[in-house]
N, C-alpha and C. Protein backbone atom coordinates (compact mmCIF):
# COMPACT_ATOMS: atom_id res chain seq x y z
N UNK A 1 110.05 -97.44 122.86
CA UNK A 1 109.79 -97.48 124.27
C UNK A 1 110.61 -96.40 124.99
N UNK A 2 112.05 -96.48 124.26
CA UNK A 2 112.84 -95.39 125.49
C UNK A 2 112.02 -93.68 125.08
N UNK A 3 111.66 -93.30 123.88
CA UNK A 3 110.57 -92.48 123.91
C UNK A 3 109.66 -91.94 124.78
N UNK A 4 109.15 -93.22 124.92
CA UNK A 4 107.94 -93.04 125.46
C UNK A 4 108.29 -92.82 126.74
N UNK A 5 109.51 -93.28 127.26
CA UNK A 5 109.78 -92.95 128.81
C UNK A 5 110.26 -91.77 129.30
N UNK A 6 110.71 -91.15 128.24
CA UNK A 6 111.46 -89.88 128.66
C UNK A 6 110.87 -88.56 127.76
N UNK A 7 109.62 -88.97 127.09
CA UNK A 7 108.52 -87.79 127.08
C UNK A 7 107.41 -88.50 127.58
N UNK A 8 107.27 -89.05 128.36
CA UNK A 8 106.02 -89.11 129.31
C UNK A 8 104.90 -88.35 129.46
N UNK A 9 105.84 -87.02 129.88
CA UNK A 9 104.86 -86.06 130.01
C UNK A 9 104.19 -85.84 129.29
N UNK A 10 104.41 -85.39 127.84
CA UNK A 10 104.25 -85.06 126.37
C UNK A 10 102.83 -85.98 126.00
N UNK A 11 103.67 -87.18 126.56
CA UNK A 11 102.57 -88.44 125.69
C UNK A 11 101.24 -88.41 126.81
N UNK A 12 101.44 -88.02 127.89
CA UNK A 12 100.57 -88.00 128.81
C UNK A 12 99.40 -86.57 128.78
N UNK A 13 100.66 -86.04 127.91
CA UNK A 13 99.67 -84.36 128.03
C UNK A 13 99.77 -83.72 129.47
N UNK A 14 100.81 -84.08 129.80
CA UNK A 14 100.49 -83.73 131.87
C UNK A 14 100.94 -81.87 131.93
N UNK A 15 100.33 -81.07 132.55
CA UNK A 15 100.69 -79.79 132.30
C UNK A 15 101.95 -79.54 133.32
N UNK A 16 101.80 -80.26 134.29
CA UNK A 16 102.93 -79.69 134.99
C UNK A 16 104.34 -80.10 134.86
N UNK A 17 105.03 -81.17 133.90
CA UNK A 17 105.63 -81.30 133.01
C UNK A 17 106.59 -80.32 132.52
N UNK A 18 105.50 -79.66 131.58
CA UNK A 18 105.49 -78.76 130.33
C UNK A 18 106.28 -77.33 130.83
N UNK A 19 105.22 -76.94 132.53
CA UNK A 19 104.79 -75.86 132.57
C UNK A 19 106.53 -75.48 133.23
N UNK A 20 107.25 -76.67 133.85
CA UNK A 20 108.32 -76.51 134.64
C UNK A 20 109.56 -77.22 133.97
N UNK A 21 109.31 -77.31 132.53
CA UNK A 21 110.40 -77.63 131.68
C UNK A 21 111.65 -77.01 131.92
N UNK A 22 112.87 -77.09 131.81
CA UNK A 22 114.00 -76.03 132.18
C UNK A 22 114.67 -76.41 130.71
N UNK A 23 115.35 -75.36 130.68
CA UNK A 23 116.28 -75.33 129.08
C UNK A 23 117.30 -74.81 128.79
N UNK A 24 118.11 -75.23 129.99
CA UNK A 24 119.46 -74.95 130.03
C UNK A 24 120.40 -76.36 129.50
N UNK A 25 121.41 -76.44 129.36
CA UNK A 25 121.95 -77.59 128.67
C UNK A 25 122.99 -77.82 129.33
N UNK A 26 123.15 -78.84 129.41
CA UNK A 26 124.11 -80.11 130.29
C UNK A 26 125.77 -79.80 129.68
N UNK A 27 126.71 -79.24 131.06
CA UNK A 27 127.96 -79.27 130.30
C UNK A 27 128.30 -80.37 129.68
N UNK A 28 129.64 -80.21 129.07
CA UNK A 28 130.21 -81.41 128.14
C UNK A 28 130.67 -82.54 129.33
N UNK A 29 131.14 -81.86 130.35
CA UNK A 29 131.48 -83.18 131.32
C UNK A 29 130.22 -83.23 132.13
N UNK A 30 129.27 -83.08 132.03
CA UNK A 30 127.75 -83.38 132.94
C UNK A 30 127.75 -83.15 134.34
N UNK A 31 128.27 -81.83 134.37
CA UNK A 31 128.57 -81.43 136.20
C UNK A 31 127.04 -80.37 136.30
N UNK A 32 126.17 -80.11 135.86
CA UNK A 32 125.63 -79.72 135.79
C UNK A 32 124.17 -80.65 135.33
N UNK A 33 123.88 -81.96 135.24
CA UNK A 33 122.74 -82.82 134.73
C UNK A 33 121.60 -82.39 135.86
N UNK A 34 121.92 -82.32 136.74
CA UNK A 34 121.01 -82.56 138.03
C UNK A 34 119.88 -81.06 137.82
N UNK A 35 120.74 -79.94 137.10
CA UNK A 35 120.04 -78.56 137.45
C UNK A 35 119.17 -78.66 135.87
N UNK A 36 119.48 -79.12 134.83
CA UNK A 36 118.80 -79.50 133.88
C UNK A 36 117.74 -80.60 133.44
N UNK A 37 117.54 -81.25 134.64
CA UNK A 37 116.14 -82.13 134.31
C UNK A 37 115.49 -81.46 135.08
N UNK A 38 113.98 -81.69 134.76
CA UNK A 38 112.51 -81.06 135.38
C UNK A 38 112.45 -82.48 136.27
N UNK A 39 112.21 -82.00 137.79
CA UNK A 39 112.03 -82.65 138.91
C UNK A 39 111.11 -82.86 138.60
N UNK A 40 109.60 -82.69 138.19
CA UNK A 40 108.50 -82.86 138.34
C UNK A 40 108.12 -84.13 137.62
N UNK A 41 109.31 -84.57 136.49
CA UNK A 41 109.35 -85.88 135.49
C UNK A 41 108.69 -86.78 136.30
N UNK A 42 108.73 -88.35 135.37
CA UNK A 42 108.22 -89.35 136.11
C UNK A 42 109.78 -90.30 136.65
N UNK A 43 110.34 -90.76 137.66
CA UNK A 43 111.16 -91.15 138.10
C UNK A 43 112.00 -91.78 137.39
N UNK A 44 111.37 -92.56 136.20
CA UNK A 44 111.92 -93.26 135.57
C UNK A 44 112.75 -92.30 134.09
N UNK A 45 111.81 -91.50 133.97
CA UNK A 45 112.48 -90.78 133.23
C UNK A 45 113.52 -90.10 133.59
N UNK A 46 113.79 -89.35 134.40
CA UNK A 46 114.89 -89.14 135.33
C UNK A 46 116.35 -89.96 135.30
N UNK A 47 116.04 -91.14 135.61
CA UNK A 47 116.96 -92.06 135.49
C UNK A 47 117.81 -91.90 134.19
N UNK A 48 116.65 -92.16 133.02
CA UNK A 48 116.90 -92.11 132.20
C UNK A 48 117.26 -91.28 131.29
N UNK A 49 117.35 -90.23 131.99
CA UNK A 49 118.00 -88.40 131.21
C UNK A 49 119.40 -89.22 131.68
N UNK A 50 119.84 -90.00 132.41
CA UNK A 50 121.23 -90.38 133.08
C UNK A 50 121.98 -90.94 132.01
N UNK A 51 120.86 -91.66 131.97
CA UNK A 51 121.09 -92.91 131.18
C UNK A 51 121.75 -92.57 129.78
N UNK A 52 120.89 -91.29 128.94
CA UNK A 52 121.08 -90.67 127.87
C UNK A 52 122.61 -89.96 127.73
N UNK A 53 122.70 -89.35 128.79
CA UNK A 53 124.35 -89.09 129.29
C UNK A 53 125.63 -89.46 129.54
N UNK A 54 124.97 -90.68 130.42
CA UNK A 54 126.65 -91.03 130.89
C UNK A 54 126.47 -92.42 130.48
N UNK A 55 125.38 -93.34 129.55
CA UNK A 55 125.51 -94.32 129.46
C UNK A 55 125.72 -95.54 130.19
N UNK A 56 125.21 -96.84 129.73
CA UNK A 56 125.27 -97.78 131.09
C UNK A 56 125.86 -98.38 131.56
N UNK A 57 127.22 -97.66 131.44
CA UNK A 57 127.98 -97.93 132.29
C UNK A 57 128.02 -96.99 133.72
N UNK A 58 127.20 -95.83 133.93
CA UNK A 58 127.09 -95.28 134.59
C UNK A 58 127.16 -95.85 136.07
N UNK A 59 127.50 -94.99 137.05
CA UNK A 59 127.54 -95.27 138.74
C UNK A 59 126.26 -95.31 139.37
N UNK A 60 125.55 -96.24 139.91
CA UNK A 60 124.36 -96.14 140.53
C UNK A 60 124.30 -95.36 141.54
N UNK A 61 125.31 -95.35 141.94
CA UNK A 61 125.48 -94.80 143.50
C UNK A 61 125.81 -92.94 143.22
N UNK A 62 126.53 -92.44 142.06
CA UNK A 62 126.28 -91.40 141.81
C UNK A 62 125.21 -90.80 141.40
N UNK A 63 124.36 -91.66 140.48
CA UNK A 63 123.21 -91.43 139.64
C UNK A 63 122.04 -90.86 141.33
N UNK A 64 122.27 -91.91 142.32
CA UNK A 64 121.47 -91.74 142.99
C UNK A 64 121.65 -90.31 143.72
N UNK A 65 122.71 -89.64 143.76
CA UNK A 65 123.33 -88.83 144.34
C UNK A 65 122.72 -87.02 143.52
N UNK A 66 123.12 -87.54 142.13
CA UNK A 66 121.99 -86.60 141.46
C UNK A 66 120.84 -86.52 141.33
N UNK A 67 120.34 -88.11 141.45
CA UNK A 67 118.66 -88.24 141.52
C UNK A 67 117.92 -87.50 142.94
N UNK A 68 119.27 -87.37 144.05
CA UNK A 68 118.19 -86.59 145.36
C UNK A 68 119.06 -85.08 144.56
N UNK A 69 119.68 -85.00 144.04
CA UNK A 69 119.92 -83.35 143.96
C UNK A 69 118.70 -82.62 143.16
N UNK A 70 117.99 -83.71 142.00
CA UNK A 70 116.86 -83.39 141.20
C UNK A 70 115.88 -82.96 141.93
N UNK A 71 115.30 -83.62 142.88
CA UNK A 71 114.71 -84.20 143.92
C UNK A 71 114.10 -83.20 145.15
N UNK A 72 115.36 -82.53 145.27
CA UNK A 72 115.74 -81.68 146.39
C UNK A 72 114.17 -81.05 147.07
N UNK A 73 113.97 -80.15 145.80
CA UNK A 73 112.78 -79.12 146.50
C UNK A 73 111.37 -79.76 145.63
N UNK A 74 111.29 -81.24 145.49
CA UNK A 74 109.77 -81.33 145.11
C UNK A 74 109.58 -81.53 146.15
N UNK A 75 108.04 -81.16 146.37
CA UNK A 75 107.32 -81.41 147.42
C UNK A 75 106.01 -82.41 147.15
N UNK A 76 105.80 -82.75 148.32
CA UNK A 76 104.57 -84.25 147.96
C UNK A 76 103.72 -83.33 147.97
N UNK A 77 102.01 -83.94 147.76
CA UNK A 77 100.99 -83.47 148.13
C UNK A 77 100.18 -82.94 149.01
N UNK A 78 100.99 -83.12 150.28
CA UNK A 78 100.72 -82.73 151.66
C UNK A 78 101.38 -81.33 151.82
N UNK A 79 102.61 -81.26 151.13
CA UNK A 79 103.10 -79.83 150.78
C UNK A 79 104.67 -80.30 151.45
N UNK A 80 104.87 -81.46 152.37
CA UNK A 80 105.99 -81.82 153.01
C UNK A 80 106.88 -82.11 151.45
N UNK A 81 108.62 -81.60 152.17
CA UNK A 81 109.30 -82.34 150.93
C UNK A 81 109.64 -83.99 151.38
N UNK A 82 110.07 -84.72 150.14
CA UNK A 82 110.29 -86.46 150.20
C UNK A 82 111.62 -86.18 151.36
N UNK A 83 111.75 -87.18 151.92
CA UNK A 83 112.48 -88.20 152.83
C UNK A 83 113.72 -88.51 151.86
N UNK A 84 114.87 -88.94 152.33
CA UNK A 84 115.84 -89.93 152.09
C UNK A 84 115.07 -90.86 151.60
N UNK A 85 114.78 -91.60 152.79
CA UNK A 85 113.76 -92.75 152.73
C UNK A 85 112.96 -92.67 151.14
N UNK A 86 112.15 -91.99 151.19
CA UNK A 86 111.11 -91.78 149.77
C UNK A 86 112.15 -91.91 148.79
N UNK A 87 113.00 -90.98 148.93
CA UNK A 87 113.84 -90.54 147.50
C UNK A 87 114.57 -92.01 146.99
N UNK A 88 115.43 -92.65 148.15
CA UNK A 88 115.68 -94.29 147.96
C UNK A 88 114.81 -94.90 147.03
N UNK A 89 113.33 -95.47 148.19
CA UNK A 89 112.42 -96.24 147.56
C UNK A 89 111.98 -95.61 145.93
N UNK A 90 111.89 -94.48 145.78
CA UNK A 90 111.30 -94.22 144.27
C UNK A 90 112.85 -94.18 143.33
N UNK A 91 113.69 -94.14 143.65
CA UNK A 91 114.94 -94.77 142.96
C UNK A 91 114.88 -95.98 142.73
N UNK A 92 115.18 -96.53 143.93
CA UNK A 92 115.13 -98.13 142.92
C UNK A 92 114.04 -98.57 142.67
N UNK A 93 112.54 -98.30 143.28
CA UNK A 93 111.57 -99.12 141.88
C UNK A 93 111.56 -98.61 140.39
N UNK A 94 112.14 -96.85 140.28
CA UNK A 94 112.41 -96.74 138.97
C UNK A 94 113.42 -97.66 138.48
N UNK A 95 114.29 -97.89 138.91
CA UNK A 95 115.76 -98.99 138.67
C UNK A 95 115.44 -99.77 138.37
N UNK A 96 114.73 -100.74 139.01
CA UNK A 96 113.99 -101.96 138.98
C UNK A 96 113.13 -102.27 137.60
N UNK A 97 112.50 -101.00 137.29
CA UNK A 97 111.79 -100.88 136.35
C UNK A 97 112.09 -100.88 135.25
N UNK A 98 113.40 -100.08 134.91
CA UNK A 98 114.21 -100.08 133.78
C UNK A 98 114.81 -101.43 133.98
N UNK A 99 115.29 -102.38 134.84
CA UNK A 99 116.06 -102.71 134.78
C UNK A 99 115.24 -104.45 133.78
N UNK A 100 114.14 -104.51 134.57
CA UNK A 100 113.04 -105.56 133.99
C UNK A 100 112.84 -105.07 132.37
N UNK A 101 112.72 -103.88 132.25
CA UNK A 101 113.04 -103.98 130.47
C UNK A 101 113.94 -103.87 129.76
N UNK A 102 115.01 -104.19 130.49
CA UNK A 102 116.42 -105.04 129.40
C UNK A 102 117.29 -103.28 130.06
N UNK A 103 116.91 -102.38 129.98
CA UNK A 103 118.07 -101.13 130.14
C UNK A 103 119.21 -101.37 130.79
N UNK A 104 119.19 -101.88 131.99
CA UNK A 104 120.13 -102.51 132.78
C UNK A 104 120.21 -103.58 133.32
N UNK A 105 121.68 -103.65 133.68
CA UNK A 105 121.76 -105.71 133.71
C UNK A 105 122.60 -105.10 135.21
N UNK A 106 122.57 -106.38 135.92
CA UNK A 106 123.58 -106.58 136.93
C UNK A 106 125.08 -106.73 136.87
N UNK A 107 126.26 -106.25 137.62
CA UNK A 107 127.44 -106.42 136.84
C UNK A 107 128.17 -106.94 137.55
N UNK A 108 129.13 -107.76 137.88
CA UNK A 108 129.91 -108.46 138.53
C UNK A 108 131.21 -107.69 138.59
């Protein structure tokens, strides 16, 4: 399953994916994750390039912080770029999403 979430594209065949892959590599301390995922991913995968990194113990609140740096210059279909607002809401239903298949738990 975690496969399938973080080549999406691949499994989907989606060209724009492919076409905006980047292939630069993540320093050793991950100050650099945000400029090495393809924005164009599916949200969840995104997350989950995080996930692959800093493990789950990771900061939500940072994760989210790189998730709008990913984020930055996609633009919707109208040609406008996403909102705060947008960038939030498609954070946590990806969250949500992972979180309903066991990836993450709540922590006290």
């Amino acid at each position: 399953m975690t496969t399938s979430i973080i080549e999406s594209g691949k499994v989907l065949k989606c060209d724009c994916c492919k076409a905006k892959t980047k292939k630069t590599k993540v320093n050793q301390d991950g100050t650099n994750i945000s400029e090495t995922i393809n924005p164009y991913s599916e949200n969840m995968t995104i997350i989950m390039e995080f996930y692959k990194y800093f493990g789950k113990e990771f900061n939500i609140i940072s994760a989210f912080e790189e998730f709008k740096k990913v984020n930055k210059n996609v633009v919707k279909g109208d040609g406008e770029k996403y909102t705060e607002a947008d960038l939030r809401n498609m954070y946590i239903v990806a969250l949500q999403n992972l979180k309903y298949m066991g990836y993450f738990s709540a922590t006290r």
